[in-house]
PDB file of N, CA and C in Angstrom:
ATOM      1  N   UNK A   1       0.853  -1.172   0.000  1.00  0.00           N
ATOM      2  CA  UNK A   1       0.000   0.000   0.000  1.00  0.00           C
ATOM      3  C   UNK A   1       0.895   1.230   0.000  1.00  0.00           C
ATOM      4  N   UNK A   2       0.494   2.583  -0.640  1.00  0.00           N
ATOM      5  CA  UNK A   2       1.365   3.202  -1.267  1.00  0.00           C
ATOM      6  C   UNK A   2       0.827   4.560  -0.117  1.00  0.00           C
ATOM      7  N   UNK A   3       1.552   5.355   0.004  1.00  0.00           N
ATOM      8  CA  UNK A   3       1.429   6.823   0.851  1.00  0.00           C
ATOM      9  C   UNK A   3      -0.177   7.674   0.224  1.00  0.00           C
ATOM     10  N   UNK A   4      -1.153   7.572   1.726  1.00  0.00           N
ATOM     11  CA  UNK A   4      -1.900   8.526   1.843  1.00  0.00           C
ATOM     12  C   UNK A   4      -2.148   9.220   1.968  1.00  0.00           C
ATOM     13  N   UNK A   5      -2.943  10.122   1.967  1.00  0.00           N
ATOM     14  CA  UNK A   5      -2.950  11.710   2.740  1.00  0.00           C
ATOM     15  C   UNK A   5      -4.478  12.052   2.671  1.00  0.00           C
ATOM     16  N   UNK A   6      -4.510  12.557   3.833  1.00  0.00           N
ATOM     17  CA  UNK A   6      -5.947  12.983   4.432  1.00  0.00           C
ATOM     18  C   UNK A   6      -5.997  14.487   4.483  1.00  0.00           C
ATOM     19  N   UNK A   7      -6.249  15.387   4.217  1.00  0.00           N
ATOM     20  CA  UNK A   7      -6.812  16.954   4.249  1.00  0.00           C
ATOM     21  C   UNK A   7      -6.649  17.563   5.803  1.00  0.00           C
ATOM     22  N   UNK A   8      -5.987  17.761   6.314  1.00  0.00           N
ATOM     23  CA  UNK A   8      -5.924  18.116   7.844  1.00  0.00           C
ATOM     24  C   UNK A   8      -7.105  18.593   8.078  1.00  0.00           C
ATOM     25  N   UNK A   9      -8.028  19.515   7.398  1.00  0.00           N
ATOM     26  CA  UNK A   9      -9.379  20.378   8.045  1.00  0.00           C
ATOM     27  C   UNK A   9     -10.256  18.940   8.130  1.00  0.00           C
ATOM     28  N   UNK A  10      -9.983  17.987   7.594  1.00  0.00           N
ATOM     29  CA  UNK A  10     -10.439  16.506   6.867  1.00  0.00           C
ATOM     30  C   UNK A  10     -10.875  16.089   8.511  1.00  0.00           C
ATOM     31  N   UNK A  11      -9.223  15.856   8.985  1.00  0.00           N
ATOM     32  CA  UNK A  11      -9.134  14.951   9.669  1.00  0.00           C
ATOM     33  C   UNK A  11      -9.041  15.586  11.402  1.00  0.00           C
ATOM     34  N   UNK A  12      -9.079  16.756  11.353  1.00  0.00           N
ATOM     35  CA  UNK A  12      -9.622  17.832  12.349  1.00  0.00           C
ATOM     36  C   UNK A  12     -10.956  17.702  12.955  1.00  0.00           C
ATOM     37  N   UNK A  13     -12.040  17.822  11.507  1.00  0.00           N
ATOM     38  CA  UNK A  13     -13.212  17.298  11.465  1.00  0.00           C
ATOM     39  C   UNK A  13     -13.727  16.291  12.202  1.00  0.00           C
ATOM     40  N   UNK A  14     -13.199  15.036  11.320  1.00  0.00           N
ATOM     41  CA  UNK A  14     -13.916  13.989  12.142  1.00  0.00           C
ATOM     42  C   UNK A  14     -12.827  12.946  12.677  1.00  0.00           C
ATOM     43  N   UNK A  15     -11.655  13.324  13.160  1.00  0.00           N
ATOM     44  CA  UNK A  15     -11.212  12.334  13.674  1.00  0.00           C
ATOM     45  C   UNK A  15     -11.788  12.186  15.641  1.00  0.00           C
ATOM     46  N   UNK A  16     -12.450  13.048  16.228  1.00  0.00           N
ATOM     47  CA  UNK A  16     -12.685  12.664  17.541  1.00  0.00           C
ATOM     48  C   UNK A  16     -14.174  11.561  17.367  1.00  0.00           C
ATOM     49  N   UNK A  17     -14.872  11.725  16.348  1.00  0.00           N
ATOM     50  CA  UNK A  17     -15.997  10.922  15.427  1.00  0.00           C
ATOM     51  C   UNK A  17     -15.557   9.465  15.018  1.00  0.00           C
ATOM     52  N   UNK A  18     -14.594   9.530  14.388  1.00  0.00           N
ATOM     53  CA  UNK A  18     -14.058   8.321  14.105  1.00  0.00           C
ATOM     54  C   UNK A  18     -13.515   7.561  15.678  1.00  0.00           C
ATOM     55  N   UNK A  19     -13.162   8.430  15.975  1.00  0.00           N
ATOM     56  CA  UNK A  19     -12.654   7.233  17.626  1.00  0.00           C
ATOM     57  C   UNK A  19     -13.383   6.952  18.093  1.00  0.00           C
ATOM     58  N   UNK A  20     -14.132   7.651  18.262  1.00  0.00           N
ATOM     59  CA  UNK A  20     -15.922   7.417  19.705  1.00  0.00           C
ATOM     60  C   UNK A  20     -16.510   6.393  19.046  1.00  0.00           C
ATOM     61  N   UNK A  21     -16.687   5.935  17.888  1.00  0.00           N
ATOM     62  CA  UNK A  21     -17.272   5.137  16.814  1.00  0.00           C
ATOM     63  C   UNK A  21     -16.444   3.706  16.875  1.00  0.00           C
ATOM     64  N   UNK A  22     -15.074   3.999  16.432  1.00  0.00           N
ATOM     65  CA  UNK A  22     -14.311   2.968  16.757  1.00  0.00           C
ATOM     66  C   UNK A  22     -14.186   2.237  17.679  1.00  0.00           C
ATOM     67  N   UNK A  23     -13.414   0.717  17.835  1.00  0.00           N
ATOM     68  CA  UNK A  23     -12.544   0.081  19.055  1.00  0.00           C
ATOM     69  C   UNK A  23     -11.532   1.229  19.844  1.00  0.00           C
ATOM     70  N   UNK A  24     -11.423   1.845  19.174  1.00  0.00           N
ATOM     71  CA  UNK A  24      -9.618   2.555  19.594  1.00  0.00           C
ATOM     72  C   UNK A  24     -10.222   3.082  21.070  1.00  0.00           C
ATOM     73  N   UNK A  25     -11.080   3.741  21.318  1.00  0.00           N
ATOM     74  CA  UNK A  25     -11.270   4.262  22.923  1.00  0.00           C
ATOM     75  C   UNK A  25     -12.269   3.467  23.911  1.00  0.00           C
ATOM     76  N   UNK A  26     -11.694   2.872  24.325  1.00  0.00           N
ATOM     77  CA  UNK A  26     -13.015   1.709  25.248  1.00  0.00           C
ATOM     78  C   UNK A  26     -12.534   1.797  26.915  1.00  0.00           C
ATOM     79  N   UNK A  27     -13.313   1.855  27.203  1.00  0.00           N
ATOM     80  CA  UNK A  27     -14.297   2.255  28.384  1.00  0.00           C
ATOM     81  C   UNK A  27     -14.127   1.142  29.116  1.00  0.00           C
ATOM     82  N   UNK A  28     -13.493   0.425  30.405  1.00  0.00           N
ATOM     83  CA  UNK A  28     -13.709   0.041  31.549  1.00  0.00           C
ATOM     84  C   UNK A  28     -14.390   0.088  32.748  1.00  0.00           C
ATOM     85  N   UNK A  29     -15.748  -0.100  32.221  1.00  0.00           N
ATOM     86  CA  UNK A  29     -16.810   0.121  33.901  1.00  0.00           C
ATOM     87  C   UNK A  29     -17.817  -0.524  33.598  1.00  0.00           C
ATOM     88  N   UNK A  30     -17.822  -1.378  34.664  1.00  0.00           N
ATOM     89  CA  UNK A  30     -18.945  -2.510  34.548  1.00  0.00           C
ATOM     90  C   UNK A  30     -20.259  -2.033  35.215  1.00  0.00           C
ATOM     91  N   UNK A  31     -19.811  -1.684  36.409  1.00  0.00           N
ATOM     92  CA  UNK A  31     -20.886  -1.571  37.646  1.00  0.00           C
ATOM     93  C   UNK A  31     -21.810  -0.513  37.349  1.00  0.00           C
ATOM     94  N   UNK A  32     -21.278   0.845  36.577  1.00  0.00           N
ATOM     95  CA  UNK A  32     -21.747   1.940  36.865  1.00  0.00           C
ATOM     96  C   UNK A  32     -22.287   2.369  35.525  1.00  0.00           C
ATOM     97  N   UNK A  33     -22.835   1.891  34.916  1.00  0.00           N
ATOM     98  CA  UNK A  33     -23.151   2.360  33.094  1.00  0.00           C
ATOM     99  C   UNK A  33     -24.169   3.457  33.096  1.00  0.00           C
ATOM    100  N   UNK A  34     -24.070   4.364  33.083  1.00  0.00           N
ATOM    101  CA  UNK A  34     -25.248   5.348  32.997  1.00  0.00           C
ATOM    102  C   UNK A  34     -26.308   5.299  31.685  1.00  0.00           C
ATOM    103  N   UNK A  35     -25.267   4.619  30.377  1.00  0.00           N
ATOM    104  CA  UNK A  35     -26.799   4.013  29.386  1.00  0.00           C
ATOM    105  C   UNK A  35     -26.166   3.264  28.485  1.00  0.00           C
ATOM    106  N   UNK A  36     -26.706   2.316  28.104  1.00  0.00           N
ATOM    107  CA  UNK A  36     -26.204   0.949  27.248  1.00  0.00           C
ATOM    108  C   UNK A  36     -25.068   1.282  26.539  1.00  0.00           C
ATOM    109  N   UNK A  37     -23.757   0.333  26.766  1.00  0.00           N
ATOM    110  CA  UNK A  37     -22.996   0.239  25.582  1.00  0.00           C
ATOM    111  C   UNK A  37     -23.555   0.318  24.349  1.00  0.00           C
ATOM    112  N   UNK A  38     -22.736   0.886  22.857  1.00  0.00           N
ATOM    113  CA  UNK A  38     -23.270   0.231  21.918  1.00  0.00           C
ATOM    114  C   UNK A  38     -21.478  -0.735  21.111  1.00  0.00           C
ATOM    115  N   UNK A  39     -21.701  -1.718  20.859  1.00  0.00           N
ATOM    116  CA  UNK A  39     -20.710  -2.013  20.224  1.00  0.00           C
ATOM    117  C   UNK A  39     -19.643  -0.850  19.243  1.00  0.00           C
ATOM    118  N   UNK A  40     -18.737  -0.808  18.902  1.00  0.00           N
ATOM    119  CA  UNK A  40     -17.605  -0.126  17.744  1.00  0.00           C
ATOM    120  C   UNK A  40     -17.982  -0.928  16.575  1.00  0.00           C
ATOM    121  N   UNK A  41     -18.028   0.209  15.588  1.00  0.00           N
ATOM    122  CA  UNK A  41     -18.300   0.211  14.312  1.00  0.00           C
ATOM    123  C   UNK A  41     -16.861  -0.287  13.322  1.00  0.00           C
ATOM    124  N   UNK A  42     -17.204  -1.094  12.308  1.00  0.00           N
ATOM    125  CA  UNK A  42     -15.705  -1.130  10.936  1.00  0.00           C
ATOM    126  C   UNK A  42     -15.502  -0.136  10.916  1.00  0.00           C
ATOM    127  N   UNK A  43     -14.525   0.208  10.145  1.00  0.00           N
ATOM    128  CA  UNK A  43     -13.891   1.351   9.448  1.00  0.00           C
ATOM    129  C   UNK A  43     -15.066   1.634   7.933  1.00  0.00           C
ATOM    130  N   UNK A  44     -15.445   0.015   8.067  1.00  0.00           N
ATOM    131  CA  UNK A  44     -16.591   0.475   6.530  1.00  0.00           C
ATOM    132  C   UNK A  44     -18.052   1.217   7.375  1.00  0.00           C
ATOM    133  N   UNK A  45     -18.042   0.741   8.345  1.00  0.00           N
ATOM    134  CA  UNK A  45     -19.404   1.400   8.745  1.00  0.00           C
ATOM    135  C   UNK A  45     -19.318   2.122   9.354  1.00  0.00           C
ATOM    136  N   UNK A  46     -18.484   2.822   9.572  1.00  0.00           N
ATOM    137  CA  UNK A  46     -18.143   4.423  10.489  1.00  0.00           C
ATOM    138  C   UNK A  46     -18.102   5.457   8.665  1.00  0.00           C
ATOM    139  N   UNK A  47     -17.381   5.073   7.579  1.00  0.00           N
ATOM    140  CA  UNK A  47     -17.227   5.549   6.526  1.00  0.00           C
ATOM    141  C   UNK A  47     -18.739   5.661   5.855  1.00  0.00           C
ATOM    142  N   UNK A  48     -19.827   4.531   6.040  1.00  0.00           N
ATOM    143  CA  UNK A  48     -20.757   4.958   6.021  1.00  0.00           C
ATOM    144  C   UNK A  48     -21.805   6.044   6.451  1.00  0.00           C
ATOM    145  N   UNK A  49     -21.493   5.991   7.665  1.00  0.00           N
ATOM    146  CA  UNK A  49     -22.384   6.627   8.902  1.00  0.00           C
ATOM    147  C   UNK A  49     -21.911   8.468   8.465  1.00  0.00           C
ATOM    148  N   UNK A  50     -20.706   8.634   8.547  1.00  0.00           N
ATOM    149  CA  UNK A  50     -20.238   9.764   8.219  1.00  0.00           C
ATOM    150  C   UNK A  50     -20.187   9.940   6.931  1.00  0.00           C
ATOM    151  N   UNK A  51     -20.123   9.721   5.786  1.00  0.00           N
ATOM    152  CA  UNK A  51     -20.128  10.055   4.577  1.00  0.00           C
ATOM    153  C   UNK A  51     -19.293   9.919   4.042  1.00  0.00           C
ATOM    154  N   UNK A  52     -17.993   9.394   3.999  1.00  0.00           N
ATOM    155  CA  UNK A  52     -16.941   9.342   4.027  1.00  0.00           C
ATOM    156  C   UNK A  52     -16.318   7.842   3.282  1.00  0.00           C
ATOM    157  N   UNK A  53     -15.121   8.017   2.890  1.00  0.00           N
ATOM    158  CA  UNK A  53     -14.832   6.689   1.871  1.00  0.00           C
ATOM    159  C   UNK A  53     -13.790   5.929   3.042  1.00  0.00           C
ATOM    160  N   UNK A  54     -13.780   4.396   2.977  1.00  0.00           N
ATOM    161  CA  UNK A  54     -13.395   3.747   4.054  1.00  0.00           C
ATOM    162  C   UNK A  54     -11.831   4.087   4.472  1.00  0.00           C
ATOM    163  N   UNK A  55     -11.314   4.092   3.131  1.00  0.00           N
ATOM    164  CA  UNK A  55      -9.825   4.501   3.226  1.00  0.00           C
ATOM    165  C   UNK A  55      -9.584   5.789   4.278  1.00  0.00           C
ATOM    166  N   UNK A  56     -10.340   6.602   4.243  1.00  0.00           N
ATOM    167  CA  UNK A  56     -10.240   8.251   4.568  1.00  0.00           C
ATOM    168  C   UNK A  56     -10.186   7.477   6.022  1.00  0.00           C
ATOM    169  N   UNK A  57     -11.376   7.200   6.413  1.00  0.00           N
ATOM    170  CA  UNK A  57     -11.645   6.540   7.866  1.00  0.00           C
ATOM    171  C   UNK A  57     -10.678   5.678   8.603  1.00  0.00           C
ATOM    172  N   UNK A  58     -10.367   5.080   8.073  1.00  0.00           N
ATOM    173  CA  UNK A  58      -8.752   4.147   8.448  1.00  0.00           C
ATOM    174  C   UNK A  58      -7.507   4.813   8.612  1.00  0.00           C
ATOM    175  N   UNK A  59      -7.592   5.997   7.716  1.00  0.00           N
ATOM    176  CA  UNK A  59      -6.297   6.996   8.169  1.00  0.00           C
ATOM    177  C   UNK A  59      -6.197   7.745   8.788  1.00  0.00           C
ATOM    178  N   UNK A  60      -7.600   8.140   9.401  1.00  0.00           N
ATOM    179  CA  UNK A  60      -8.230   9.250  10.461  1.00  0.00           C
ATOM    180  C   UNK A  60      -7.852   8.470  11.332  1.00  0.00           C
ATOM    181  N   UNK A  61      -8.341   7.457  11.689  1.00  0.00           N
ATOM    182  CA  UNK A  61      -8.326   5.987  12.900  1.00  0.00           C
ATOM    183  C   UNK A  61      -6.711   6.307  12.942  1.00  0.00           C
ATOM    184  N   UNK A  62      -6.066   5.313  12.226  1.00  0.00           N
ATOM    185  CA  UNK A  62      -4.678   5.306  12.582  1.00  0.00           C
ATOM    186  C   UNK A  62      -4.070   6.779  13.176  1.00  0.00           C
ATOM    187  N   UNK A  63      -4.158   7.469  12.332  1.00  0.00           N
ATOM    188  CA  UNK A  63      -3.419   9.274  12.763  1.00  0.00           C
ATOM    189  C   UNK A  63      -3.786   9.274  14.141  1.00  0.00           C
ATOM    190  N   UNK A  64      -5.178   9.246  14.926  1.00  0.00           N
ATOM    191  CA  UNK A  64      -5.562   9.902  15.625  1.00  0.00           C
ATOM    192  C   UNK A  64      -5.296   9.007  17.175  1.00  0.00           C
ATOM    193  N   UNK A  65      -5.399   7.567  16.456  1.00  0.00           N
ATOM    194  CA  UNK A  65      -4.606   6.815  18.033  1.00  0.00           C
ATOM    195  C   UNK A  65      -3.118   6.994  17.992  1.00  0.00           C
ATOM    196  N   UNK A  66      -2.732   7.186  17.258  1.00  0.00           N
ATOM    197  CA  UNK A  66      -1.125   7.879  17.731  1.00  0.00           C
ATOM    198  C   UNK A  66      -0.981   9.163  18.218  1.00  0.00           C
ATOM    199  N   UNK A  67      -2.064  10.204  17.858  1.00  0.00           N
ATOM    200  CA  UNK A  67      -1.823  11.720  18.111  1.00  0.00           C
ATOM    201  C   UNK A  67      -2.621  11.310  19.770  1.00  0.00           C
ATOM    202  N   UNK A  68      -3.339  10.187  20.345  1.00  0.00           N
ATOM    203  CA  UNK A  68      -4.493  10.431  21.237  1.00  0.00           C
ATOM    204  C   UNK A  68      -3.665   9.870  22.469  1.00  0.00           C
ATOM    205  N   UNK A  69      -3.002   9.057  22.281  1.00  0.00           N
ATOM    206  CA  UNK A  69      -1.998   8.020  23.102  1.00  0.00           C
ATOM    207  C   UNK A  69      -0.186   8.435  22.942  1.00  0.00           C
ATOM    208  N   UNK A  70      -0.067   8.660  24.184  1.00  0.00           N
ATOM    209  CA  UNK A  70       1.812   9.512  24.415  1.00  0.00           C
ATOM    210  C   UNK A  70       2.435   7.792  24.047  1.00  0.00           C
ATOM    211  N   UNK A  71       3.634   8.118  23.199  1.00  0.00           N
ATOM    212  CA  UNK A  71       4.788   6.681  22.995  1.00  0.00           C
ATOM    213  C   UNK A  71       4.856   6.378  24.127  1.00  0.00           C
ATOM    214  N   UNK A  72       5.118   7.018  25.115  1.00  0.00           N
ATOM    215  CA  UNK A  72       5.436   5.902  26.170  1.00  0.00           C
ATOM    216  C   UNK A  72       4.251   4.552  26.789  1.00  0.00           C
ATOM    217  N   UNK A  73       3.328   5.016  26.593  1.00  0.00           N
ATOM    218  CA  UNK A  73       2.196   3.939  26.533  1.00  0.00           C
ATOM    219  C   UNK A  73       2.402   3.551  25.647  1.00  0.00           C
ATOM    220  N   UNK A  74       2.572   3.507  24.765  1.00  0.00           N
ATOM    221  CA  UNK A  74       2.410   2.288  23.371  1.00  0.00           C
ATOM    222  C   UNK A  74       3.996   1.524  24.242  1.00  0.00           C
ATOM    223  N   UNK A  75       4.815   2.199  24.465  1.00  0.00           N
ATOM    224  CA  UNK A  75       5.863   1.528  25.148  1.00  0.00           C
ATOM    225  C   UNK A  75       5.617   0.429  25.714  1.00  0.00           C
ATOM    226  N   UNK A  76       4.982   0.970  26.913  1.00  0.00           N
ATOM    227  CA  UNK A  76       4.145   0.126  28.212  1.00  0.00           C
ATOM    228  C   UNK A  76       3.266  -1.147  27.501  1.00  0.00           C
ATOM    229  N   UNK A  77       2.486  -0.787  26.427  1.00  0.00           N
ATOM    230  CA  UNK A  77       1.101  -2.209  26.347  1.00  0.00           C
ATOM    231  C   UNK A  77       2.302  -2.865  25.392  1.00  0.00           C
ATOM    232  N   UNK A  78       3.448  -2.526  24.672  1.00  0.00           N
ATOM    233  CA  UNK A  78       4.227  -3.402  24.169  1.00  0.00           C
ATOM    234  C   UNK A  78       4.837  -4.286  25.410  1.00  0.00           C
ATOM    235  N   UNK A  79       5.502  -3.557  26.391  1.00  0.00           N
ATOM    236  CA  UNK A  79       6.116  -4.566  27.752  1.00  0.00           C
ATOM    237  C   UNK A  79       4.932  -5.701  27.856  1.00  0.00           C
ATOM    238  N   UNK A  80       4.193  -5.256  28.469  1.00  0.00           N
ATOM    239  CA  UNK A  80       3.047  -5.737  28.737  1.00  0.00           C
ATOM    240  C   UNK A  80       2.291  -6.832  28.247  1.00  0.00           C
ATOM    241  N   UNK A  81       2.537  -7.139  26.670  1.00  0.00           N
ATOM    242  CA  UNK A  81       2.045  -8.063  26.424  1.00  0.00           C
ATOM    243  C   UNK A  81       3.072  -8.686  26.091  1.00  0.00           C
ATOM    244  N   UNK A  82       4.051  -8.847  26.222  1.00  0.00           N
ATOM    245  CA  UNK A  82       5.377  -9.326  25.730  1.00  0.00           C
ATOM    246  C   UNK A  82       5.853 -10.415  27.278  1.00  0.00           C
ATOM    247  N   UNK A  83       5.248  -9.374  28.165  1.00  0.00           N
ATOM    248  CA  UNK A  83       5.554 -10.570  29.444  1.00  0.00           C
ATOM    249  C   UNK A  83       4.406 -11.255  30.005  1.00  0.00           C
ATOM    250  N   UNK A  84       2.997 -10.693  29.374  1.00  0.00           N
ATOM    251  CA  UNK A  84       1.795 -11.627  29.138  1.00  0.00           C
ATOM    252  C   UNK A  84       2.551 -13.173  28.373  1.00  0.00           C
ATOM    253  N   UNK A  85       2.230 -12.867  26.811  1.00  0.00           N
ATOM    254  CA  UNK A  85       2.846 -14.018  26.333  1.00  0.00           C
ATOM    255  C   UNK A  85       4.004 -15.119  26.828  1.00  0.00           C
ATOM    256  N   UNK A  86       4.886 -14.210  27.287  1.00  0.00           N
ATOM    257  CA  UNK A  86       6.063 -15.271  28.009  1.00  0.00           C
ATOM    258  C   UNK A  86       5.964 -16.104  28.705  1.00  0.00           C
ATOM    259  N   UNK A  87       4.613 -14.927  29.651  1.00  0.00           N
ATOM    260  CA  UNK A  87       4.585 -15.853  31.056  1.00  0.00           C
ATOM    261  C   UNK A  87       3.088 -17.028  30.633  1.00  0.00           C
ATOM    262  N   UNK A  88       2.413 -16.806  29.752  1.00  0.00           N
ATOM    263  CA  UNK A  88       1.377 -18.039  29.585  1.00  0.00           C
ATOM    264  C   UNK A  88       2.162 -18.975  28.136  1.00  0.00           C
ATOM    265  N   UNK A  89       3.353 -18.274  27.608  1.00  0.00           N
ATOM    266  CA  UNK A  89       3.610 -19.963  27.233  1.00  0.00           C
ATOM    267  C   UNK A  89       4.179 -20.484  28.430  1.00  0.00           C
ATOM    268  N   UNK A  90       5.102 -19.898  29.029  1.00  0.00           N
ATOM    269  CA  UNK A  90       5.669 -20.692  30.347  1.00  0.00           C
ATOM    270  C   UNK A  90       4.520 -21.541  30.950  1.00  0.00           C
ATOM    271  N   UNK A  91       3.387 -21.054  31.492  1.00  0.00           N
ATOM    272  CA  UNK A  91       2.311 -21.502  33.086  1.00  0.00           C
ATOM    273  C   UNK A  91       1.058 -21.643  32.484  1.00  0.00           C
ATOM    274  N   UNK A  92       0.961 -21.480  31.195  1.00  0.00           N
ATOM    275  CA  UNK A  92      -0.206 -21.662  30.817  1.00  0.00           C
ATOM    276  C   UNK A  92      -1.550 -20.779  31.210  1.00  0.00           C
ATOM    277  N   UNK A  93      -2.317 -20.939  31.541  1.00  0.00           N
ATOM    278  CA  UNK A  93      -3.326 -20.720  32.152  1.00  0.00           C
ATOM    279  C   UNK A  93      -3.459 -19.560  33.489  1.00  0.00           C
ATOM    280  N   UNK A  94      -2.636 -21.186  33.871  1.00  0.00           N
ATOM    281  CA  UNK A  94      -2.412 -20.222  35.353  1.00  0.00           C
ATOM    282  C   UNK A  94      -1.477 -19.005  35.395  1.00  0.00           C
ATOM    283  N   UNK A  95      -0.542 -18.825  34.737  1.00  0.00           N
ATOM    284  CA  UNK A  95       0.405 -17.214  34.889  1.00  0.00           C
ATOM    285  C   UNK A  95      -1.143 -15.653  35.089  1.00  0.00           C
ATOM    286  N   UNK A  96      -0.432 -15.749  35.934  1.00  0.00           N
ATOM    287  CA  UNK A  96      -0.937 -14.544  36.726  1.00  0.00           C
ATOM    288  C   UNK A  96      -0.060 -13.437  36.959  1.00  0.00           C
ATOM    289  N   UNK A  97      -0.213 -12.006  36.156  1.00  0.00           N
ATOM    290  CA  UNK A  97       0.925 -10.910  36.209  1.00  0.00           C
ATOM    291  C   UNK A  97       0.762 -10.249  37.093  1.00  0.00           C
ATOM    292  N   UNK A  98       1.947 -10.157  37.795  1.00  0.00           N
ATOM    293  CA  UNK A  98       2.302  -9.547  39.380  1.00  0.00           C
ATOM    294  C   UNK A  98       1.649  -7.965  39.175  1.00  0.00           C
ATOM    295  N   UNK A  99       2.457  -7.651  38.450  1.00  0.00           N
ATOM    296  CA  UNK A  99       2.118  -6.025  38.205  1.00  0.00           C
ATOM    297  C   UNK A  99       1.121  -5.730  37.968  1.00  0.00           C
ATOM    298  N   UNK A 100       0.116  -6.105  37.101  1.00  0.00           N
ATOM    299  CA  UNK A 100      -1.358  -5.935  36.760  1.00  0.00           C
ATOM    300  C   UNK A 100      -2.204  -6.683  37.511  1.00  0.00           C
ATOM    301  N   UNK A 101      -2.169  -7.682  38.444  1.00  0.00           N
ATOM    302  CA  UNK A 101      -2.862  -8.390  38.943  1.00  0.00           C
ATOM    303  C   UNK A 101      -4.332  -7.913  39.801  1.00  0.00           C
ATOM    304  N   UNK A 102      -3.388  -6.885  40.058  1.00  0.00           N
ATOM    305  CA  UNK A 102      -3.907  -6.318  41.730  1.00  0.00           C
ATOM    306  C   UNK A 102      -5.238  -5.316  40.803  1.00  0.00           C
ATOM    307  N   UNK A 103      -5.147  -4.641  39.753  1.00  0.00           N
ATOM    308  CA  UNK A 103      -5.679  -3.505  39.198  1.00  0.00           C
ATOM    309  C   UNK A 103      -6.590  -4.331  38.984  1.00  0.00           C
TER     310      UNK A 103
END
């Protein structure tokens, strides 16, 4: 796939649209929901919903979880699953991560 480009007023527009729509921002709270989840939309059906061609939507998506999230977290969920994996090929099942356990 060859170099895109999105219109900055483009992606100004609707990239906080495209996330709320998307997987990319999800929500941890069980107990306290003030009104129904609704599932995250494709990239084809967010491109629908907004008017928009799917490609445009996928590059909004991508741009905007990198501009939304500091490197050092992407740092962190890289550690993170790197000593996930290690530790359940090691224990299988049972590996339980010290550091995240408690949260």
């Amino acid at each position: 796939m060859g170099f895109y480009y999105v219109d900055p007023e483009t992606y100004k527009r609707y990239k906080d649209q495209v996330l709320e729509l998307s997987n990319s921002i999800q929500v941890n709270i069980n107990e306290h929901l003030r009104e129904k989840r609704q599932g995250c939309l494709s990239d084809k059906e967010i491109a629908a919903k907004l008017g928009l061609d799917e490609r445009t939507v996928t590059e909004i998506r991508v741009v905007a979880e990198r501009d939304y999230y500091p490197v050092d977290e992407w740092d962190e969920a890289i550690r993170f699953k790197d000593e996930a994996c290690r530790g359940f090929a090691k224990s299988g099942v049972a590996f339980k991560m010290k550091k995240y356990s408690s949260k």
